[in-house]
C-alpha atoms as a PDB file:
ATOM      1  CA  UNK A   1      23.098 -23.267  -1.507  1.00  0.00           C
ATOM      2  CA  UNK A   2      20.431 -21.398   0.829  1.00  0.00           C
ATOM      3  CA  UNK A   3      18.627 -19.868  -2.309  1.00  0.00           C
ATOM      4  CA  UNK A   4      18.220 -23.535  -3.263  1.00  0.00           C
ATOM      5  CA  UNK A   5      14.826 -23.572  -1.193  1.00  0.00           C
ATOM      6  CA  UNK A   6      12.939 -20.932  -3.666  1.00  0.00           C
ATOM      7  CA  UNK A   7      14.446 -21.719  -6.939  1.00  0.00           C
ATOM      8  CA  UNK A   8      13.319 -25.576  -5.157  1.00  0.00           C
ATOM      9  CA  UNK A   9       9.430 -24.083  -4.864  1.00  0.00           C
ATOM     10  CA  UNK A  10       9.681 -22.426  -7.995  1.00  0.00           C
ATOM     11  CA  UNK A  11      10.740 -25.666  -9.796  1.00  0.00           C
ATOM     12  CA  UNK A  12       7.415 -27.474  -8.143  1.00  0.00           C
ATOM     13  CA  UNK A  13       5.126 -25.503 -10.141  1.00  0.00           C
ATOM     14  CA  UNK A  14       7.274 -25.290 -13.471  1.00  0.00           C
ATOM     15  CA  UNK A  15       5.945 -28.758 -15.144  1.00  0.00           C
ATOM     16  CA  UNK A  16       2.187 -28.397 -17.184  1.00  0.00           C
ATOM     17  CA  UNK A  17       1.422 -25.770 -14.684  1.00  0.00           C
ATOM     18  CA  UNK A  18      -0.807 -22.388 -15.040  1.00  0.00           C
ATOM     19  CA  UNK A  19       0.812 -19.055 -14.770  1.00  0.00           C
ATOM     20  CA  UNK A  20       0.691 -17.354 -11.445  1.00  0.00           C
ATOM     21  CA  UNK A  21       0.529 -14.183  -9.203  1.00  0.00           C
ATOM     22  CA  UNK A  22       2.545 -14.316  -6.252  1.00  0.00           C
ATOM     23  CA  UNK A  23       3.044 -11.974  -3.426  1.00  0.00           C
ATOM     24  CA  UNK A  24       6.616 -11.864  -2.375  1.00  0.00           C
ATOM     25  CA  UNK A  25       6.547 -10.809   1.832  1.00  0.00           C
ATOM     26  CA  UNK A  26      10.066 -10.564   2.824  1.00  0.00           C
ATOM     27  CA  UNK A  27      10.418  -9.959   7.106  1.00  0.00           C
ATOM     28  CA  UNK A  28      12.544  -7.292   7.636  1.00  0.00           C
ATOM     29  CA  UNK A  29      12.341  -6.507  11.551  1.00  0.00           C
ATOM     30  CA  UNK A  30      15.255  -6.150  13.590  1.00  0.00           C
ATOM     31  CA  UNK A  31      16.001  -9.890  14.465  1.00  0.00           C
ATOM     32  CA  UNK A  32      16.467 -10.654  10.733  1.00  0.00           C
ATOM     33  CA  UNK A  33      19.727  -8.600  10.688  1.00  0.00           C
ATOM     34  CA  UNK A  34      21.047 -11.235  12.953  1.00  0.00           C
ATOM     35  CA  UNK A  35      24.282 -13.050  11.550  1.00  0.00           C
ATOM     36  CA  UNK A  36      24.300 -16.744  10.893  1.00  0.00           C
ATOM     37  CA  UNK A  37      27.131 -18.685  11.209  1.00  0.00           C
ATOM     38  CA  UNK A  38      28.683 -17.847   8.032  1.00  0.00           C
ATOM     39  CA  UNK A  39      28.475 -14.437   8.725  1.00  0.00           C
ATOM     40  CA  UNK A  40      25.617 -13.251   6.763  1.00  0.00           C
ATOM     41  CA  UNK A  41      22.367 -12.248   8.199  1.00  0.00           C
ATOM     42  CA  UNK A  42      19.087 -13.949   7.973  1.00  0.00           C
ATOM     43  CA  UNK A  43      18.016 -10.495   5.706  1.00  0.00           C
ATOM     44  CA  UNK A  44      20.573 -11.098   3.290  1.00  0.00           C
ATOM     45  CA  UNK A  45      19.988 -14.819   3.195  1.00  0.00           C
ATOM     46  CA  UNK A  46      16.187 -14.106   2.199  1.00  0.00           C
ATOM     47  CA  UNK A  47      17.214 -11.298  -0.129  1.00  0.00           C
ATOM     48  CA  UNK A  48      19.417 -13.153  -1.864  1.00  0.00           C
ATOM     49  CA  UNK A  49      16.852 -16.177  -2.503  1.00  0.00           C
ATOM     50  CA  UNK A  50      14.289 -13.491  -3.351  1.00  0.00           C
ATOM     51  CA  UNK A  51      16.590 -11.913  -5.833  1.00  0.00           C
ATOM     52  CA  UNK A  52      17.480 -15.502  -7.590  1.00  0.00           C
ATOM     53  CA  UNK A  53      14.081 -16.766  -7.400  1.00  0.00           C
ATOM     54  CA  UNK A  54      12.780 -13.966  -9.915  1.00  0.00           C
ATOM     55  CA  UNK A  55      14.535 -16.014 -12.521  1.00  0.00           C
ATOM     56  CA  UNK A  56      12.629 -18.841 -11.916  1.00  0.00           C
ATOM     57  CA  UNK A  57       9.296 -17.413 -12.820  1.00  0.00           C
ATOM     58  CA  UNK A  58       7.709 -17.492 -15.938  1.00  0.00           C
ATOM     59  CA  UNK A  59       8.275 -14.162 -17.667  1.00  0.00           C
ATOM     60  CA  UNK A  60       3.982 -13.616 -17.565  1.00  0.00           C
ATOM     61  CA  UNK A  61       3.849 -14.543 -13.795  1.00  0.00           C
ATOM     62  CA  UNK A  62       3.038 -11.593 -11.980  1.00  0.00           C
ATOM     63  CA  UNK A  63       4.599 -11.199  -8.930  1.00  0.00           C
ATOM     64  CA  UNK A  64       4.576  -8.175  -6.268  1.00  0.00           C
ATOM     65  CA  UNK A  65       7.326  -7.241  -3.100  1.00  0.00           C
ATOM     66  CA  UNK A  66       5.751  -6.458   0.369  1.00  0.00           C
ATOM     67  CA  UNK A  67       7.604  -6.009   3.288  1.00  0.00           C
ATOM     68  CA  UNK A  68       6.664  -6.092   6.658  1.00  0.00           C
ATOM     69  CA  UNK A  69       8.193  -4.802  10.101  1.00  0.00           C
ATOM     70  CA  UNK A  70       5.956  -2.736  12.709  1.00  0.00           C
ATOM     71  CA  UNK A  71       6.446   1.274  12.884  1.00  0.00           C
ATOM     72  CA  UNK A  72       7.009   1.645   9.314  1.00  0.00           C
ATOM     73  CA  UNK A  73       5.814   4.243   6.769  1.00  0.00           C
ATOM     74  CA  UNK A  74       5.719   8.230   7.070  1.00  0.00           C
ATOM     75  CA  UNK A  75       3.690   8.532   9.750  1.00  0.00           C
ATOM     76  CA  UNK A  76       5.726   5.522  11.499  1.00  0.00           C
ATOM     77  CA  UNK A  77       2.122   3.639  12.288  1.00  0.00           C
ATOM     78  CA  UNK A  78       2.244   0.556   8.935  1.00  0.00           C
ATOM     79  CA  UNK A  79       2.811  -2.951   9.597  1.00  0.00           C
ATOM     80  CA  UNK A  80       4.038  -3.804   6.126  1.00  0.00           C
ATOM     81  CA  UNK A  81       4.752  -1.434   2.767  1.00  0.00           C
ATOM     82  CA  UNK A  82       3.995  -2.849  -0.524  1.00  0.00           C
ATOM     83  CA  UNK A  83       7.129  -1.632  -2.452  1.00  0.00           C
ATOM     84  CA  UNK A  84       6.107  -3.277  -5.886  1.00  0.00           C
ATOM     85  CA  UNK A  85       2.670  -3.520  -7.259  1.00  0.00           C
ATOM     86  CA  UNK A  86       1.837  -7.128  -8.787  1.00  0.00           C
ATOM     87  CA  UNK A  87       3.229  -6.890 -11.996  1.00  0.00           C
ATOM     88  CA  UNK A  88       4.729  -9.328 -15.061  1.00  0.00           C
ATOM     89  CA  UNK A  89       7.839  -9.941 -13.757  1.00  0.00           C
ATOM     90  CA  UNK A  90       9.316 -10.142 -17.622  1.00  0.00           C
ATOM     91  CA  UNK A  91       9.134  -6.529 -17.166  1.00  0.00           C
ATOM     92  CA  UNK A  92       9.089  -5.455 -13.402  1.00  0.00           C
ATOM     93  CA  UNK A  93      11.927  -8.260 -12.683  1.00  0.00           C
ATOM     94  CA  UNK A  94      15.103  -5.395 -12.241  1.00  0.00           C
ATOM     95  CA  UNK A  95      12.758  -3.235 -10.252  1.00  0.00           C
ATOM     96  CA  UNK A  96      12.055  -5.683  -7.827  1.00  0.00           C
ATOM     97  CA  UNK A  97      15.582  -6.852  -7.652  1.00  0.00           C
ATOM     98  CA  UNK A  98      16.331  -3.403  -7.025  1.00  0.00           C
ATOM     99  CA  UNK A  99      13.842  -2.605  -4.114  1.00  0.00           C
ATOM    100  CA  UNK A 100      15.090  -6.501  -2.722  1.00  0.00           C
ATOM    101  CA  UNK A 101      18.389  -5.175  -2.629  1.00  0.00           C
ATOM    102  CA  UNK A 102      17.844  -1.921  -0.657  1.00  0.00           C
ATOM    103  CA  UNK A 103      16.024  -3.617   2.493  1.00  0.00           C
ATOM    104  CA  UNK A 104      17.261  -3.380   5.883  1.00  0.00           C
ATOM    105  CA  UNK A 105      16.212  -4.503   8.882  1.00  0.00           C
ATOM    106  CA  UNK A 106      13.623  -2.529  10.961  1.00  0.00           C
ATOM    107  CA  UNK A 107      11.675  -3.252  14.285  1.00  0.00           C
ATOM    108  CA  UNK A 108       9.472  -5.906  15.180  1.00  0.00           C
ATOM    109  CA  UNK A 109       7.386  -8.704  13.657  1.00  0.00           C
ATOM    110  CA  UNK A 110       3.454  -8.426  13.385  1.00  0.00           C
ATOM    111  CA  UNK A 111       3.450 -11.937  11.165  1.00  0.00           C
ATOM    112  CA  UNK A 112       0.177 -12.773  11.970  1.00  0.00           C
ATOM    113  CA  UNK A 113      -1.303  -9.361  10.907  1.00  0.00           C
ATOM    114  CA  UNK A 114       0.838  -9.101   7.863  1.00  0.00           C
ATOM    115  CA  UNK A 115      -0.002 -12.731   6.853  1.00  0.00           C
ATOM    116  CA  UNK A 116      -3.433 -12.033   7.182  1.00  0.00           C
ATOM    117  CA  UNK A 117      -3.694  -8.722   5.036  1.00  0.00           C
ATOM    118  CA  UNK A 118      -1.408 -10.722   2.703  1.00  0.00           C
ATOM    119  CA  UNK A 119      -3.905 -13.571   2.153  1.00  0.00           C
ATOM    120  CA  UNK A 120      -7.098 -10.850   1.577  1.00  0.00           C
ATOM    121  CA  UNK A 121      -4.550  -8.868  -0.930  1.00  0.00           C
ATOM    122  CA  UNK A 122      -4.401 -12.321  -3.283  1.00  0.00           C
ATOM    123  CA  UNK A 123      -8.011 -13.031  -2.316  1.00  0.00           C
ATOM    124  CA  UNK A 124      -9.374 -10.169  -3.045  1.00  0.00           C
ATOM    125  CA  UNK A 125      -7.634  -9.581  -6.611  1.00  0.00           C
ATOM    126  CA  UNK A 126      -8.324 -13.512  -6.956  1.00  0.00           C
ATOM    127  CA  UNK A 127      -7.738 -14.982 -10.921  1.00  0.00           C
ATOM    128  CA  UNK A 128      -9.140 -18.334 -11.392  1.00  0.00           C
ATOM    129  CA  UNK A 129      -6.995 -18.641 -14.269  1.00  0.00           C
ATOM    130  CA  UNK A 130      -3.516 -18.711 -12.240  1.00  0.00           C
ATOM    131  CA  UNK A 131      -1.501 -19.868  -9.029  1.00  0.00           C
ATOM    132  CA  UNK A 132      -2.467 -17.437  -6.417  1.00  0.00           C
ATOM    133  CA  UNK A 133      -0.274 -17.261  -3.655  1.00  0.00           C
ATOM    134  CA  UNK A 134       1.671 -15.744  -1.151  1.00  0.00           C
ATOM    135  CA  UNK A 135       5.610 -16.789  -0.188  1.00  0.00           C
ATOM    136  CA  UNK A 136       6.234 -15.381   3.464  1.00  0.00           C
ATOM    137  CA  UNK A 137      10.219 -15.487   4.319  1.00  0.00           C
ATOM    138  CA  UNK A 138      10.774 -14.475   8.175  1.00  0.00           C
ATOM    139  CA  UNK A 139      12.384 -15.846  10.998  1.00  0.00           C
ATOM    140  CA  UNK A 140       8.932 -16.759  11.974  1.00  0.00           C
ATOM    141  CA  UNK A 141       8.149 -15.586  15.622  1.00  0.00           C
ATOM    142  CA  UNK A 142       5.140 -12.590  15.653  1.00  0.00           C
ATOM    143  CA  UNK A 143       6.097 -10.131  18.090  1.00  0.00           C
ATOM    144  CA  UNK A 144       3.697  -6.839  17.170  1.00  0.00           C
ATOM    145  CA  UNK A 145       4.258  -5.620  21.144  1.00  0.00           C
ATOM    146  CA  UNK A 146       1.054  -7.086  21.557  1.00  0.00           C
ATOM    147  CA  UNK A 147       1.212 -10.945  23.303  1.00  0.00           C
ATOM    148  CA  UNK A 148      -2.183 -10.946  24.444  1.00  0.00           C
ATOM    149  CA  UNK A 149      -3.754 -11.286  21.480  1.00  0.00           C
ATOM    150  CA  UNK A 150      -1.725 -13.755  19.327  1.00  0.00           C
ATOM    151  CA  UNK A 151      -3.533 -17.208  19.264  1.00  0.00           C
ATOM    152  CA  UNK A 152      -6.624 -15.113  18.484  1.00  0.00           C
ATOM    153  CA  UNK A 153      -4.434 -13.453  15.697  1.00  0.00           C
ATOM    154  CA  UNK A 154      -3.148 -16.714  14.319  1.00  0.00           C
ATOM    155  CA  UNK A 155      -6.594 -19.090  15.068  1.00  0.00           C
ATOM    156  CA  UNK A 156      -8.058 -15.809  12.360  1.00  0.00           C
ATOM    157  CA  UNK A 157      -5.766 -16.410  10.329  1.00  0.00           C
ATOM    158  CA  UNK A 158      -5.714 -20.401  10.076  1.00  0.00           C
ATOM    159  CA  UNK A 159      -9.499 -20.212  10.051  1.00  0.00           C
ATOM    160  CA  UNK A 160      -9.711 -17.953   6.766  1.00  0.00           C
ATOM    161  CA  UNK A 161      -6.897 -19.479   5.167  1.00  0.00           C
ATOM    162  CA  UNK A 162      -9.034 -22.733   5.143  1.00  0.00           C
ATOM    163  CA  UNK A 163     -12.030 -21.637   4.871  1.00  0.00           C
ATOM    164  CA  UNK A 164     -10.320 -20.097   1.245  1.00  0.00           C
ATOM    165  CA  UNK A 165      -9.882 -23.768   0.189  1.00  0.00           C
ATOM    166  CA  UNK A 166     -12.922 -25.428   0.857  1.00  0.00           C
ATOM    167  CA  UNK A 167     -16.337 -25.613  -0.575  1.00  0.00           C
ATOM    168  CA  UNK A 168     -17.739 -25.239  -4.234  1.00  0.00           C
ATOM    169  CA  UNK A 169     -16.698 -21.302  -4.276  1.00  0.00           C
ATOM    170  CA  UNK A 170     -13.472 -21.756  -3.087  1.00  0.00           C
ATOM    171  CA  UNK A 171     -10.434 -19.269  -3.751  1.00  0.00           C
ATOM    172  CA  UNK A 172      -7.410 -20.799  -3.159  1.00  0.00           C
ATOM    173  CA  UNK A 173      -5.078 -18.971  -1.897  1.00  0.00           C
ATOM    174  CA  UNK A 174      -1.538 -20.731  -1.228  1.00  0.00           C
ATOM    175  CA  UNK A 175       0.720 -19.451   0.842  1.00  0.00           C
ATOM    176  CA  UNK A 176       4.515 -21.016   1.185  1.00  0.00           C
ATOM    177  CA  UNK A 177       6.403 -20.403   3.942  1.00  0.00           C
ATOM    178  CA  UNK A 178      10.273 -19.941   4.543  1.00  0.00           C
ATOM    179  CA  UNK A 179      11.579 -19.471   7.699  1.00  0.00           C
ATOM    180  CA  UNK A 180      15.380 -18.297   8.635  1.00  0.00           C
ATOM    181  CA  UNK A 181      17.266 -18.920  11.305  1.00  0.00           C
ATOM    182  CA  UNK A 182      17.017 -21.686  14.420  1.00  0.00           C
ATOM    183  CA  UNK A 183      14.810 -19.341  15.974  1.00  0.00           C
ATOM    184  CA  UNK A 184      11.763 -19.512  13.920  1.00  0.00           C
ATOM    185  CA  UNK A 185       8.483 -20.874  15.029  1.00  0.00           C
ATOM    186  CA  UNK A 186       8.317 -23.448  12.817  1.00  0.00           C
ATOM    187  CA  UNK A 187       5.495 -24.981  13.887  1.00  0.00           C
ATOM    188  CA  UNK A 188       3.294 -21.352  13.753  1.00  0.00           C
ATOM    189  CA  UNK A 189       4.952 -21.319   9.812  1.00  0.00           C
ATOM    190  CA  UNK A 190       3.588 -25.220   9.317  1.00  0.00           C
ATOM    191  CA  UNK A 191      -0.317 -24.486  10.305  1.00  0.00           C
ATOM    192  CA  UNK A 192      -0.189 -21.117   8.207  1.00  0.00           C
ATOM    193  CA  UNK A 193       1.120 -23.000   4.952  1.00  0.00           C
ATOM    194  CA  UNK A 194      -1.061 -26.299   5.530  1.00  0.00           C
ATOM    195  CA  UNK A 195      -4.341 -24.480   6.283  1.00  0.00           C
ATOM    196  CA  UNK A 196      -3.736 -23.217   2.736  1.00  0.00           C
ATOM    197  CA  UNK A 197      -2.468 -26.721   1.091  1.00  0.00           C
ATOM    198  CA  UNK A 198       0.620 -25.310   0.758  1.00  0.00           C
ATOM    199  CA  UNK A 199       4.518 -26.035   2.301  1.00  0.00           C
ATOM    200  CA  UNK A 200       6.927 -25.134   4.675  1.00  0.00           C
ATOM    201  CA  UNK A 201      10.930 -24.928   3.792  1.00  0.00           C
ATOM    202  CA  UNK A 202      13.297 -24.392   6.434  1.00  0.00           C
ATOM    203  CA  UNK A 203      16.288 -22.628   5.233  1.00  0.00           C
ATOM    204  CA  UNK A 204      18.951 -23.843   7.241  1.00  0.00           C
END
């Protein structure tokens, strides 16, 4: 089954490993309400993975829900909304099911930007003691109305996310990438997660 490819993650850090703080980033622009062949869109596809994946972590993990779409917020000017602090998910695990299960899809996709700000949110609350890393699940193609700037946007990004890894003060931060639907630019999704050491699934 689709949720296969999180629970599949999950598993990989399960054996002798340290506990971890992960930031869930679930897309939720408008092209991730499109249906797949079975009927069900990509949104409720990642939802659903999100939603069974929680019972995979460790009940000290911390784990935290942001989603990301462009014009959202109050004032209709956020990129992403951070509905669930990072939290033990022993005790935060119905509230983030809850807030999973509530999403709908929204406008477009600033990945790049989100991705970024993602990244410096683990970095900058970085614990040497745990897993820290980000799992991004979008249909993988940035579109912030913006084309002119998007190799600069994702060279940025690429350039911190290795630059994380590397050398004797290094903070690594890992972030895993899913990507829904035949659409996705799976090859933007690859360089994110291997600049970081991490992995790219493909749930199809």
């Amino acid at each position: 089954p689709r949720p296969a490819v999180m629970v599949s993650l999950l598993d990989q850090w399960a054996a002798n490993r340290k506990t971890a703080r992960v930031l869930m980033v679930l897309d939720v622009s408008g092209s991730m309400g499109e249906p797949q062949a079975d009927g069900e869109t990509k949104l409720e596809l990642a939802k659903q993975a999100a939603i069974d994946a929680l019972d995979q972590f460790n009940p000290s993990d911390e784990v935290g829900l942001r989603v990301f779409s462009t014009n959202l917020g109050p004032g209709g000017d956020q990129d992403y909304l951070d509905l669930q602090p990072l939290g033990p998910v022993g005790t935060n695990k119905e509230r983030l099911a809850q807030s999973i299960r509530d999403l709908v899809p929204q406008n477009g996709t600033p990945l790049y930007t989100v991705a970024d700000a993602s990244f410096r949110t683990i970095l900058d609350s970085y614990d040497p003691t745990r897993i820290n890393a980000v799992i991004l699940l979008t249909d993988g193609v940035n579109d912030d109305g913006d084309q002119s700037d998007d190799q600069r946007q994702r060279d940025q990004l690429v350039s911190a996310l290795r630059s994380a890894t590397s050398g004797e003060n290094s903070k690594p931060v890992r972030m895993f990438t899913v990507a829904y639907g035949t659409d996705a630019d799976t090859s933007a999704l690859k360089t994110i997660a291997e600049a970081s050491t991490a992995a790219t699934y493909a749930a199809t």
